[in-house]
C-alpha atoms as a PDB file:
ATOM      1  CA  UNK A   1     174.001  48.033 -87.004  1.00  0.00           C
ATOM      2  CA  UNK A   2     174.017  49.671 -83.513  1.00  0.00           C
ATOM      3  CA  UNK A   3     174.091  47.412 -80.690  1.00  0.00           C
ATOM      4  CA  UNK A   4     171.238  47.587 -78.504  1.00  0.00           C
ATOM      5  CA  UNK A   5     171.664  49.837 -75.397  1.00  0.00           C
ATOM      6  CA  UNK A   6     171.078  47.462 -71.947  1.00  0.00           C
ATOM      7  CA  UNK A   7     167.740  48.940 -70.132  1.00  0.00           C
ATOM      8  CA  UNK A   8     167.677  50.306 -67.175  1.00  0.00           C
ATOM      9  CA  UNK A   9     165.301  48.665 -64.675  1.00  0.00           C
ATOM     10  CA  UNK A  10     162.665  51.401 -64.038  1.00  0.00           C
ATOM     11  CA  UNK A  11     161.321  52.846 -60.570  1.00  0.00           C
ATOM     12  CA  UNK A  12     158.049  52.714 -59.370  1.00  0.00           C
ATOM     13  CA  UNK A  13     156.190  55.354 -59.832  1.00  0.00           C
ATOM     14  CA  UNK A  14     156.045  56.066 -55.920  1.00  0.00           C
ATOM     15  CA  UNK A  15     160.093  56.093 -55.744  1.00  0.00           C
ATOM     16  CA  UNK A  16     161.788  53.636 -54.230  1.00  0.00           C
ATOM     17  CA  UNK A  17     160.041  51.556 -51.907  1.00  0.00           C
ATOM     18  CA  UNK A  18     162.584  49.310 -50.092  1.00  0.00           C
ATOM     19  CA  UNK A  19     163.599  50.194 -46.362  1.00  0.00           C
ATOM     20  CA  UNK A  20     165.799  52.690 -45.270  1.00  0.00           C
ATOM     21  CA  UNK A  21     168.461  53.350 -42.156  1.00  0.00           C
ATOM     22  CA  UNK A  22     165.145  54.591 -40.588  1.00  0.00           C
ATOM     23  CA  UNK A  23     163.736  51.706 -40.760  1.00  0.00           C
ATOM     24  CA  UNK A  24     166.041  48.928 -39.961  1.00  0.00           C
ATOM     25  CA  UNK A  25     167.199  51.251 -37.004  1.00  0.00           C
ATOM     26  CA  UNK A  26     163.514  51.087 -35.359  1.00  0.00           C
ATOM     27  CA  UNK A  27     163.326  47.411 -36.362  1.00  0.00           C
ATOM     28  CA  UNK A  28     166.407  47.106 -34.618  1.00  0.00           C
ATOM     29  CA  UNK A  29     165.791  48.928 -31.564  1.00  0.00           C
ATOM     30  CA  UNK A  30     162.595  47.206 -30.874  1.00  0.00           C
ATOM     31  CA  UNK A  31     164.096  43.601 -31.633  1.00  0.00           C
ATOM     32  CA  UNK A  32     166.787  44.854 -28.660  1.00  0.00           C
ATOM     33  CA  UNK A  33     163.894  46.009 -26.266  1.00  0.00           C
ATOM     34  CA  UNK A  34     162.447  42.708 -26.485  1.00  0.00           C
ATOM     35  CA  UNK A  35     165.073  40.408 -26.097  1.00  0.00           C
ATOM     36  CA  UNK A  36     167.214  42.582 -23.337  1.00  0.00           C
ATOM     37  CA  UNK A  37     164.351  41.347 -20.318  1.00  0.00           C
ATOM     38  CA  UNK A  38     165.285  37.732 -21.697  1.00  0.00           C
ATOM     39  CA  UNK A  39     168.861  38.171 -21.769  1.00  0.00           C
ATOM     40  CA  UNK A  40     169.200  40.127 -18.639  1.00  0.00           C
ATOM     41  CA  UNK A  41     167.726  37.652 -16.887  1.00  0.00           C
ATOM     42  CA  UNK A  42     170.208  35.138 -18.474  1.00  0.00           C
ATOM     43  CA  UNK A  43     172.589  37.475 -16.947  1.00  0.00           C
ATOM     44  CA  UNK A  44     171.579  37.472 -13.694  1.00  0.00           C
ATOM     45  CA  UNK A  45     171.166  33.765 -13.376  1.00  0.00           C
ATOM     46  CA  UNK A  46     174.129  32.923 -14.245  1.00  0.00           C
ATOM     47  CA  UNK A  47     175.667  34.813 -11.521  1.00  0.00           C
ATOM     48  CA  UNK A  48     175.967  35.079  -8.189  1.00  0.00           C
ATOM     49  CA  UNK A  49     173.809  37.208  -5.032  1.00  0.00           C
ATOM     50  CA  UNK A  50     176.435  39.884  -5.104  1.00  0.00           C
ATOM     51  CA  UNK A  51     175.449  40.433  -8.797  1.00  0.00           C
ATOM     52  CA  UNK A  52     172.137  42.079  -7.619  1.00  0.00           C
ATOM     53  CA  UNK A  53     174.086  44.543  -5.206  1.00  0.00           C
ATOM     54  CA  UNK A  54     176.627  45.810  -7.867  1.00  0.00           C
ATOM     55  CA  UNK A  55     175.991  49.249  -8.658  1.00  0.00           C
ATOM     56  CA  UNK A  56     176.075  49.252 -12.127  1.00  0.00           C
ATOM     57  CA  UNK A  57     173.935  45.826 -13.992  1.00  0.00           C
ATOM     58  CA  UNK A  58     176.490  42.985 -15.452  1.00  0.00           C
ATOM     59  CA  UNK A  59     175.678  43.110 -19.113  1.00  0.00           C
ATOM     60  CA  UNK A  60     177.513  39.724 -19.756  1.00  0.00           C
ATOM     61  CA  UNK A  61     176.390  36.175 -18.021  1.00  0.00           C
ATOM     62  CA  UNK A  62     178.686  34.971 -15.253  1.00  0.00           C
ATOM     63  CA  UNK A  63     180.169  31.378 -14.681  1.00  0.00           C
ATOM     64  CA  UNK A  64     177.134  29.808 -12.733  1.00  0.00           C
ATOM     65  CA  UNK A  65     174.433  29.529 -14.803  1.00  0.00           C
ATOM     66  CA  UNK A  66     174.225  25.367 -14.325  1.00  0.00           C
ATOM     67  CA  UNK A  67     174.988  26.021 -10.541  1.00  0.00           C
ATOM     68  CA  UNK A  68     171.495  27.760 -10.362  1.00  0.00           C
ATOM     69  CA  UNK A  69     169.586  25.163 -12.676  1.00  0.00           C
ATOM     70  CA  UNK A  70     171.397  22.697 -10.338  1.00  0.00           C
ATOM     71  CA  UNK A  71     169.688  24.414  -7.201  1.00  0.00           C
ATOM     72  CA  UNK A  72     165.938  24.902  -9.020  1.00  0.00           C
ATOM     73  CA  UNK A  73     165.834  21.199  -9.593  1.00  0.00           C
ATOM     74  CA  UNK A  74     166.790  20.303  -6.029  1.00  0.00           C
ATOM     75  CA  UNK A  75     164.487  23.161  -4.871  1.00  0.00           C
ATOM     76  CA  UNK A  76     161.179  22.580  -7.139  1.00  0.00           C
ATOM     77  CA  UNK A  77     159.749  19.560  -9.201  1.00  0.00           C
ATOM     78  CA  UNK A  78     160.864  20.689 -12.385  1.00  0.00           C
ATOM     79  CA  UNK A  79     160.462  17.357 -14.893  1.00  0.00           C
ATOM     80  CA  UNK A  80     157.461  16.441 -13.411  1.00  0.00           C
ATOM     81  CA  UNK A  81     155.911  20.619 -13.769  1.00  0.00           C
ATOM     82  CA  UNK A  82     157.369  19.890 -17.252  1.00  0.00           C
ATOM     83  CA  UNK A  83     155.947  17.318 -18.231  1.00  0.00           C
ATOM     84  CA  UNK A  84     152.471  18.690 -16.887  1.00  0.00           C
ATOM     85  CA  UNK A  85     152.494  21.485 -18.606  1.00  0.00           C
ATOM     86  CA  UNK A  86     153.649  19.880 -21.843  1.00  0.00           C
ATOM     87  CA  UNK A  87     150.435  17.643 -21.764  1.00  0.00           C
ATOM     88  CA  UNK A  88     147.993  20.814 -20.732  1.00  0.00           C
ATOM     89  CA  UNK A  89     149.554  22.868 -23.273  1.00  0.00           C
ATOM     90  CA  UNK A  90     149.560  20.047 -25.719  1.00  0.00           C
ATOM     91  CA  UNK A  91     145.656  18.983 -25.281  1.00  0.00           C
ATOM     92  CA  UNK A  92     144.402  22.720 -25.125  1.00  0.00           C
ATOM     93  CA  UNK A  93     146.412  23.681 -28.151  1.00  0.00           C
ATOM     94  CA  UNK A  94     144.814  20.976 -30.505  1.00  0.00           C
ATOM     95  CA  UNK A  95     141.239  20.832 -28.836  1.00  0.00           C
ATOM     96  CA  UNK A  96     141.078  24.762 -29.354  1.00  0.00           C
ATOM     97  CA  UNK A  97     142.030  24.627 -33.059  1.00  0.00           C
ATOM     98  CA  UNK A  98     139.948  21.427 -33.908  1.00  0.00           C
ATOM     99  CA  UNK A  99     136.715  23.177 -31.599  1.00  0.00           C
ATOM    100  CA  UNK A 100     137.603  26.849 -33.183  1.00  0.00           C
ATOM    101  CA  UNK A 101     138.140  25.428 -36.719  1.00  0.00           C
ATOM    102  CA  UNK A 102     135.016  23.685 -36.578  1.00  0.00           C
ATOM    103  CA  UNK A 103     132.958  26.334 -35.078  1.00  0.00           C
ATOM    104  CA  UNK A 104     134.126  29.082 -36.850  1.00  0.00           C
ATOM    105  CA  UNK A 105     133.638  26.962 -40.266  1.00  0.00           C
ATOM    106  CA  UNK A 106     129.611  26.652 -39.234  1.00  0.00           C
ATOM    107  CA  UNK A 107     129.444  30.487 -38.519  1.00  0.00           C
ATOM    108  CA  UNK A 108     131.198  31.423 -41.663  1.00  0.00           C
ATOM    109  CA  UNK A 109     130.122  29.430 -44.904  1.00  0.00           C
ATOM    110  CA  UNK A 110     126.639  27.548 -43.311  1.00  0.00           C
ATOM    111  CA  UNK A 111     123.499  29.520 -42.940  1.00  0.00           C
ATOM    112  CA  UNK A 112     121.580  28.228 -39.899  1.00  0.00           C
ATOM    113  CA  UNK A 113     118.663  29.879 -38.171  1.00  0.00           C
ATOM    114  CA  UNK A 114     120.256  31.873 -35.226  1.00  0.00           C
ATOM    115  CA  UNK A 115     123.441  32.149 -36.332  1.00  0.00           C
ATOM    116  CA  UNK A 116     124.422  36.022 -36.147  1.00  0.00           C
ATOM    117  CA  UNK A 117     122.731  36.142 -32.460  1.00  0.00           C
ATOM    118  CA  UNK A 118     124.737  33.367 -31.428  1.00  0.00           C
ATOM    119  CA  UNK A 119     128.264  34.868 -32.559  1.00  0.00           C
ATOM    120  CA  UNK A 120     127.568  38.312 -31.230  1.00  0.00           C
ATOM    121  CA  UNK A 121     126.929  36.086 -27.709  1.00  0.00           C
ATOM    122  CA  UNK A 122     130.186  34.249 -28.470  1.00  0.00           C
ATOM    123  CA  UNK A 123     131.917  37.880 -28.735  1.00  0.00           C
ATOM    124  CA  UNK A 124     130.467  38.821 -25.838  1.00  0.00           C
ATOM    125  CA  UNK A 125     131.736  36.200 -23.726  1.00  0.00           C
ATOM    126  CA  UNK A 126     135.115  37.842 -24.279  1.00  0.00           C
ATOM    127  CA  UNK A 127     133.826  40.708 -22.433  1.00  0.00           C
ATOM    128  CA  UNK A 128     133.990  39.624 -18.879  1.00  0.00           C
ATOM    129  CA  UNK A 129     136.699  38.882 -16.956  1.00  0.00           C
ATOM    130  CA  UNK A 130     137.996  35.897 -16.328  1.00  0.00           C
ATOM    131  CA  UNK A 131     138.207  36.246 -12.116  1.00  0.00           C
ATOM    132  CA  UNK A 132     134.508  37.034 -12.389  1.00  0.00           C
ATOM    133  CA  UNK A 133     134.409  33.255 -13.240  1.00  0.00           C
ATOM    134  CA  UNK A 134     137.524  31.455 -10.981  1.00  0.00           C
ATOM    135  CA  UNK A 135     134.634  31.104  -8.278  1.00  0.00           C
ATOM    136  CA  UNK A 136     131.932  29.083  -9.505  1.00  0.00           C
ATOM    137  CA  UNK A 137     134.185  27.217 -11.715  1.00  0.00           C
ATOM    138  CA  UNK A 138     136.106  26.089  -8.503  1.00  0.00           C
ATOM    139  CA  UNK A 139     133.021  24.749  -6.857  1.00  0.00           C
ATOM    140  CA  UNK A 140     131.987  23.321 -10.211  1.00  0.00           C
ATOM    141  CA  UNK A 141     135.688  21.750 -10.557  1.00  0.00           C
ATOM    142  CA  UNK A 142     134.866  20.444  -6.616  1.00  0.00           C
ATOM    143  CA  UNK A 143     131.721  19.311  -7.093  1.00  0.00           C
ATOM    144  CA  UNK A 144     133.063  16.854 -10.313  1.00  0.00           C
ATOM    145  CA  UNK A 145     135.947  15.390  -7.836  1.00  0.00           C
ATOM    146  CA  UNK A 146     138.377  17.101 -10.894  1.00  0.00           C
ATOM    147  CA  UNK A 147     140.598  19.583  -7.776  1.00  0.00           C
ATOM    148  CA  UNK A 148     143.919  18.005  -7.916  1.00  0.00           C
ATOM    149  CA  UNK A 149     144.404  16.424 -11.550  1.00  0.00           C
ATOM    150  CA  UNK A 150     144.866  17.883 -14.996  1.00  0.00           C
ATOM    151  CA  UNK A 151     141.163  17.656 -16.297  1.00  0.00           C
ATOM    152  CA  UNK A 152     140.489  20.909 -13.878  1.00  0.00           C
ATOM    153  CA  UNK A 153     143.069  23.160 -16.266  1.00  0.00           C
ATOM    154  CA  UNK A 154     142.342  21.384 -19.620  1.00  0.00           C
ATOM    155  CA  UNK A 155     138.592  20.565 -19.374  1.00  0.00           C
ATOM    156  CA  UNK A 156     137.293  25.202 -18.723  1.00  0.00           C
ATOM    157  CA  UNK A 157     139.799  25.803 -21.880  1.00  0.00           C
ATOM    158  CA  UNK A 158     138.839  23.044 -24.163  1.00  0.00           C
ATOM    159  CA  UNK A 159     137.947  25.824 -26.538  1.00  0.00           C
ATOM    160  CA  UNK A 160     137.782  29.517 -26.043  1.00  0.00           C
ATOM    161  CA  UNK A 161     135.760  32.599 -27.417  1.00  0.00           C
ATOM    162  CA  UNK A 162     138.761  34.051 -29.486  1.00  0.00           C
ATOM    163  CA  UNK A 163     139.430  30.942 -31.235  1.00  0.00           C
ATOM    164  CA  UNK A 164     135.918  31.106 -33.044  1.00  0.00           C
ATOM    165  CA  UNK A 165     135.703  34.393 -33.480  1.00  0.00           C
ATOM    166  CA  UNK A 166     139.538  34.450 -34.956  1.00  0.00           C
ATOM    167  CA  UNK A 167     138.499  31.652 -37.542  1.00  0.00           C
ATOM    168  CA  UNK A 168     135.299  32.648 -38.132  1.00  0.00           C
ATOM    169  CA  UNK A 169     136.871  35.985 -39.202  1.00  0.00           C
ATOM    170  CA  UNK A 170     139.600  34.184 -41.573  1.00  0.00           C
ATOM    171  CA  UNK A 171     137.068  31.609 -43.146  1.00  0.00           C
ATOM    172  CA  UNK A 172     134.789  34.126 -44.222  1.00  0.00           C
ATOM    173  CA  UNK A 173     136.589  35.501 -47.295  1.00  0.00           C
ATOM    174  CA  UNK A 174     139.341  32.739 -47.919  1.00  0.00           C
ATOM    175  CA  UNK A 175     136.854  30.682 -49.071  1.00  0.00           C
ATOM    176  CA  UNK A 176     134.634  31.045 -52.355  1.00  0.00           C
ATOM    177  CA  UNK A 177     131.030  29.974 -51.854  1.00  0.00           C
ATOM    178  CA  UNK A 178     131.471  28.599 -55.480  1.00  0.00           C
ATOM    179  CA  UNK A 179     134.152  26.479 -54.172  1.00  0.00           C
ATOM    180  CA  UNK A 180     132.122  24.959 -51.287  1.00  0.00           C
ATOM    181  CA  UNK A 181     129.179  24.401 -53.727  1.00  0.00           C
ATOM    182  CA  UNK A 182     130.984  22.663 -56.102  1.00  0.00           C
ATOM    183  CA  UNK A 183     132.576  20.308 -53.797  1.00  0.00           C
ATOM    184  CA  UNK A 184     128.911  19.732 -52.561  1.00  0.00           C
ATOM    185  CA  UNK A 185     127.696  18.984 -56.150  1.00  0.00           C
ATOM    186  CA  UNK A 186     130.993  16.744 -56.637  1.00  0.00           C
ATOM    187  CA  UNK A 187     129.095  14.321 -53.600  1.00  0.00           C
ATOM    188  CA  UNK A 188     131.533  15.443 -51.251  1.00  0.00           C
ATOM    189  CA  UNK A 189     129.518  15.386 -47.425  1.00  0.00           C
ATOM    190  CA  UNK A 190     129.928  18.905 -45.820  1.00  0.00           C
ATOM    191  CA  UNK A 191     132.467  17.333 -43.049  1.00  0.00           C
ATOM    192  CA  UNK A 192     134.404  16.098 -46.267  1.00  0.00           C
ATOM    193  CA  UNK A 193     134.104  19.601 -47.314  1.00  0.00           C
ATOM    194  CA  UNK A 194     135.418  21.249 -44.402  1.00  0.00           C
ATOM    195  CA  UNK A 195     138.276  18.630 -44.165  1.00  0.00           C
ATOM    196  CA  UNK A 196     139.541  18.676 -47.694  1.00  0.00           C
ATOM    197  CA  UNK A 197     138.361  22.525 -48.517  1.00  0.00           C
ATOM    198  CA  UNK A 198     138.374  24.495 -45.059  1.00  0.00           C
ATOM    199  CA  UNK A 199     141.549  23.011 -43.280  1.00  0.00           C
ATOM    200  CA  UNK A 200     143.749  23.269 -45.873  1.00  0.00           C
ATOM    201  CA  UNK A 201     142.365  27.034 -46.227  1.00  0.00           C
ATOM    202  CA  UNK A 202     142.113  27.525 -42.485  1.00  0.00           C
ATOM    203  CA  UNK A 203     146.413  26.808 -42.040  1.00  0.00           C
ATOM    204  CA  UNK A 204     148.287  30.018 -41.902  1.00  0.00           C
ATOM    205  CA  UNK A 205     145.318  31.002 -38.982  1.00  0.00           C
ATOM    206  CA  UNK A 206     145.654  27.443 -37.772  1.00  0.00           C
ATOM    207  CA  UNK A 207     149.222  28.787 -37.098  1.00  0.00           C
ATOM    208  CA  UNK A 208     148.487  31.752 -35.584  1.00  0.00           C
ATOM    209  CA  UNK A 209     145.812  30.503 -33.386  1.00  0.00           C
ATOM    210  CA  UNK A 210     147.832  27.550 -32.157  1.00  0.00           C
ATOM    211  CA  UNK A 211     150.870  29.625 -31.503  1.00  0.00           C
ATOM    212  CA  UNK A 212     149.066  32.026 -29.359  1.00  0.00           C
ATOM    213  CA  UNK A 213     146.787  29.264 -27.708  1.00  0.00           C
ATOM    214  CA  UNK A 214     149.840  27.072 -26.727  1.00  0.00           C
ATOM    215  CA  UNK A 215     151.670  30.406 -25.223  1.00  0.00           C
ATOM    216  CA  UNK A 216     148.265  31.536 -23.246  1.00  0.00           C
ATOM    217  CA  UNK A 217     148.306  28.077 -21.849  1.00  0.00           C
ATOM    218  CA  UNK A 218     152.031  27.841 -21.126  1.00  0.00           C
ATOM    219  CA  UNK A 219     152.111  30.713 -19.340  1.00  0.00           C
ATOM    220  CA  UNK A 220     149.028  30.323 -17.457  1.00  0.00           C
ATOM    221  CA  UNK A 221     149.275  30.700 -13.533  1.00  0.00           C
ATOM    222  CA  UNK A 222     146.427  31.726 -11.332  1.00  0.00           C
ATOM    223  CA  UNK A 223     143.977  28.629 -12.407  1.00  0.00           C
ATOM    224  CA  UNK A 224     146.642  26.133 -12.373  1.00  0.00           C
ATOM    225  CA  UNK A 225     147.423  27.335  -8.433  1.00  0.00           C
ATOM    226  CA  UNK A 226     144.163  27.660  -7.208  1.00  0.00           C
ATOM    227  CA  UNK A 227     143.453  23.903  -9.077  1.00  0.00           C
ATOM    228  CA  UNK A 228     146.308  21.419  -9.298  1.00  0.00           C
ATOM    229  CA  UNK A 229     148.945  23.009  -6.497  1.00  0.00           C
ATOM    230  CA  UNK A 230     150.447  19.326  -5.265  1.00  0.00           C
ATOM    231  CA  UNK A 231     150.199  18.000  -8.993  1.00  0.00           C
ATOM    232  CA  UNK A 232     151.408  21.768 -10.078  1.00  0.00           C
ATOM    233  CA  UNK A 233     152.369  22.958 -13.768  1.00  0.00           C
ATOM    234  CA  UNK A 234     155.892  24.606 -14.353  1.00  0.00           C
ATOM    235  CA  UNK A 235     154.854  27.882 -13.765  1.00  0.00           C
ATOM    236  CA  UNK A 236     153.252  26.781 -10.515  1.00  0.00           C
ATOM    237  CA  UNK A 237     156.309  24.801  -9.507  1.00  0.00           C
ATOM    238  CA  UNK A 238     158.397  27.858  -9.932  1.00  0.00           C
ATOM    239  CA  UNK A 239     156.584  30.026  -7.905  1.00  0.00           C
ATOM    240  CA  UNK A 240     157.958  28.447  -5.176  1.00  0.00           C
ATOM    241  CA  UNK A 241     161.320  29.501  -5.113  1.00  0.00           C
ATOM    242  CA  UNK A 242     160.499  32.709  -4.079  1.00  0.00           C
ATOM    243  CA  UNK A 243     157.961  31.564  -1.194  1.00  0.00           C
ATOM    244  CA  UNK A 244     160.759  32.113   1.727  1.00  0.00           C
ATOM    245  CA  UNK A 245     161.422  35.250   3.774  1.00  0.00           C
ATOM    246  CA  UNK A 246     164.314  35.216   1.274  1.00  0.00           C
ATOM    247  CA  UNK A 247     164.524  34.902  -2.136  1.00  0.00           C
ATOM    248  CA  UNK A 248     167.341  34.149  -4.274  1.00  0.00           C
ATOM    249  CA  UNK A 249     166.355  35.931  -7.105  1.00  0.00           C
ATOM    250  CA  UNK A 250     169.211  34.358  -9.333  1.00  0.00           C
ATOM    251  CA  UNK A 251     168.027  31.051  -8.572  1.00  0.00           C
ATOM    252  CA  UNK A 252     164.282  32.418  -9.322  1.00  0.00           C
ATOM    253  CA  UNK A 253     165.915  33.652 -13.098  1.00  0.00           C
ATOM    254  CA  UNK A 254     167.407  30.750 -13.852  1.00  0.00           C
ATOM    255  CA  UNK A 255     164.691  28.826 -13.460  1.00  0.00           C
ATOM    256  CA  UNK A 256     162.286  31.453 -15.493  1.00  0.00           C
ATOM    257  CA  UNK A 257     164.678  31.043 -18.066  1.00  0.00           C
ATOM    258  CA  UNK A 258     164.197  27.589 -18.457  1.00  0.00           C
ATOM    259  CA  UNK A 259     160.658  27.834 -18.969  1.00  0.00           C
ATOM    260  CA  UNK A 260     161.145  29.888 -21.715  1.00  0.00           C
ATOM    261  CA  UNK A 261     163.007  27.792 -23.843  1.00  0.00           C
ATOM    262  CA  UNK A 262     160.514  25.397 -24.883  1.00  0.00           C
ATOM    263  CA  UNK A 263     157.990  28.699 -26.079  1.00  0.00           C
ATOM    264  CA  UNK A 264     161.390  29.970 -27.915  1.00  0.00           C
ATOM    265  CA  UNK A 265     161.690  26.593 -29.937  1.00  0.00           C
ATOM    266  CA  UNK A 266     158.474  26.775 -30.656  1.00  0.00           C
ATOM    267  CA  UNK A 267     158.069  30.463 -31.705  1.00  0.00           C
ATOM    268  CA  UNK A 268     161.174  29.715 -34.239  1.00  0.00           C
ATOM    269  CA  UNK A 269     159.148  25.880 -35.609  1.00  0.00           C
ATOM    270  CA  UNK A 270     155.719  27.822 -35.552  1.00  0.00           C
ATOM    271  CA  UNK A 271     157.253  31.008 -37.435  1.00  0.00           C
ATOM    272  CA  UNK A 272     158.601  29.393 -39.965  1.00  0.00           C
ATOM    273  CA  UNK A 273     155.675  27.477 -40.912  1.00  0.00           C
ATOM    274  CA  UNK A 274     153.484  30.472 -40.319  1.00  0.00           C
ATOM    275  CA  UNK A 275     155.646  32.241 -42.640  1.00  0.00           C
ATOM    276  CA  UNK A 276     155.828  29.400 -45.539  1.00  0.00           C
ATOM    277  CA  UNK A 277     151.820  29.223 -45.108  1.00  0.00           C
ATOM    278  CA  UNK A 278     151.317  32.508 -45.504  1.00  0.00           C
ATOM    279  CA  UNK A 279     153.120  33.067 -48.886  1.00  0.00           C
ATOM    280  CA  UNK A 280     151.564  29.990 -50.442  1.00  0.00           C
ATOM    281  CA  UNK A 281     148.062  31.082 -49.723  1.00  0.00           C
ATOM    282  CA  UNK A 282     149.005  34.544 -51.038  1.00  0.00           C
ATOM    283  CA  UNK A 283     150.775  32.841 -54.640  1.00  0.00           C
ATOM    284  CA  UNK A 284     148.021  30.908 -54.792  1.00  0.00           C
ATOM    285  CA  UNK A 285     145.248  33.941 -54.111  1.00  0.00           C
END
C-alpha cells in the first residue's frame, strides 16, 4: 500500500491575494506622513529657541521637553482647561450617541407619517455652514444668561445632523424586520426593542460615531472662544501662549502635544473595540 501523498493547499482562483512590498510600502509611507507633524512637534518642544533657527530641522527630541510643560502650566490654566474639556467632550460624546441612536432607530425600522421629508431636512441641515449660525446662537446663548459656563458649548451640540444620518444609514440593513417583529410578538415594548435588539446591533457604529464625536468636540475652538473665554476649554487655554508680540513656539508645541495625548489613548481604547465589534458582527452576519 502506497502512502498517501500530503496535499498541497490550493490557490485561489484569482492568484494570490495577500499584500505585497507594494503594499506595505504605501501603508508605510502614509503611517510616516501622519505621525511625522506629531513627532516633529515632539521635537521641537523638547528643545530650545535656537532649535527653530538651525538650518537644517532636529529630527530627534532635545533635553527640555518637561522644561516647556513646566512653562505652559505657569503660563496657561492647563488642569482646569482639562478638566473642562473632559466634561464637554464627555457629555457631547454620550448625548450624541444616545440622541443619534435613538433618532436614527425611528427613521430606520418605524414607519411614521413624514418620515422621508423629515430626514432629507435633517441632511440638509448639514449643508450650511456653521459661522452662518455663531451669530444668533450667541444672542440666543445671551439672552438664556448661559455666556460664561459650559451649558453654552454642550447645550448647540447635544446632538448633531451626522449622528442621525450616520445611524440611520447603519440601522437600516443590520437589522431584519423579522427580527424586530418577532421581538414585538414576544411582548417586548418597542423601547425594549431598541434596547435589547438595536443597541447591541448599533455598536461597531456606536464606535465610530463616538470616536469621531468626542475628537470634533475635543478639538473644537472658535465656539468655545467666542462662549466660555474666562472659564476656557484646553484648546482655548492654549491659544494663549502665542497672544504676545512674541511667541515661543516651543513652549506653544509642547503644550499642543499635551492635548493630544488624551485623543491618542483614546484612538488606541476606541480602535480596539471598534475593531473586536466589527468582526463579531461580521461572524455573526
Amino acid at each position: 500500500m502506497t502512502a498517501l501523498a500530503p496535499r498541497r493547499p490550493r490557490r485561489s482562483a484569482h492568484g494570490d491575494r495577500r499584500p505585497g512590498f507594494l503594499t506595505y510600502g504605501l501603508l508605510g509611507a502614509f503611517f510616516v506622513a501622519s505621525a511625522y507633524p506629531l513627532w516633529w512637534s515632539f521635537v521641537v518642544g523638547s528643545s530650545s529657541t535656537e532649535t527653530l533657527t538651525s538650518t537644517w530641522p532636529p529630527l530627534l527630541p532635545g533635553g527640555r521637553f518637561w522644561i516647556n510643560v513646566a512653562q505652559v502650566f505657569d503660563t496657561v490654566p492647563f488642569w482646569g482647561a482639562l478638566l473642562n474639556s473632559v466634561v464637554v467632550s464627555s457629555v457631547i460624546t454620550l448625548s450624541v450617541l444616545t440622541f443619534s441612536t435613538l433618532a436614527g432607530f425611528a427613521f430606520a425600522k418605524l414607519k411614521f407619517r413624514g418620515s422621508g421629508p423629515l430626514m432629507v431636512f435633517v441632511v440638509a441641515t448639514l449643508a450650511v455652514p456653521t459661522q452662518l449660525g455663531i451669530i444668533p446662537l450667541f444672542m440666543l446663548m445671551k439672552q438664556f444668561g448661559w455666556t460664561g459656563s459650559l451649558g453654552a458649548v454642550i447645550v448647540p451640540t447635544l446632538v448633531t445632523a451626522f449622528g442621525v444620518f450616520f445611524m440611520r444609514q447603519y440601522l437600516v440593513d443590520v437589522i431584519p424586520d423579522e427580527l424586530i417583529e418577532a421581538a414585538r410578538m414576544d411582548g417586548a415594548s418597542m423601547l425594549g426593542v431598541f434596547w435589547h435588539v438595536g443597541v447591541p446591533a448599533a455598536r461597531p457604529a456606536l464606535a465610530v460615531l463616538g470616536l469621531f464625536t468626542f475628537m470634533t468636540a475635543w478639538t473644537d475652538y472658535l465656539w468655545p472662544l467666542l462662549v466660555v473665554p474666562q472659564n476656557p476649554t484646553l484648546q482655548v487655554a492654549l491659544s494663549q501662549l502665542q497672544s504676545a508680540r512674541y511667541v515661543d513656539y516651543t513652549i506653544v508645541l509642547a503644550g499642543a502635544v499635551l492635548a493630544t495625548i488624551p485623543l491618542l489613548v483614546l484612538f488606541v481604547l476606541a480602535g480596539r473595540q471598534l475593531i473586536s465589534g466589527i468582526m463579531a458582527g461580521a461572524v455573526k452576519g
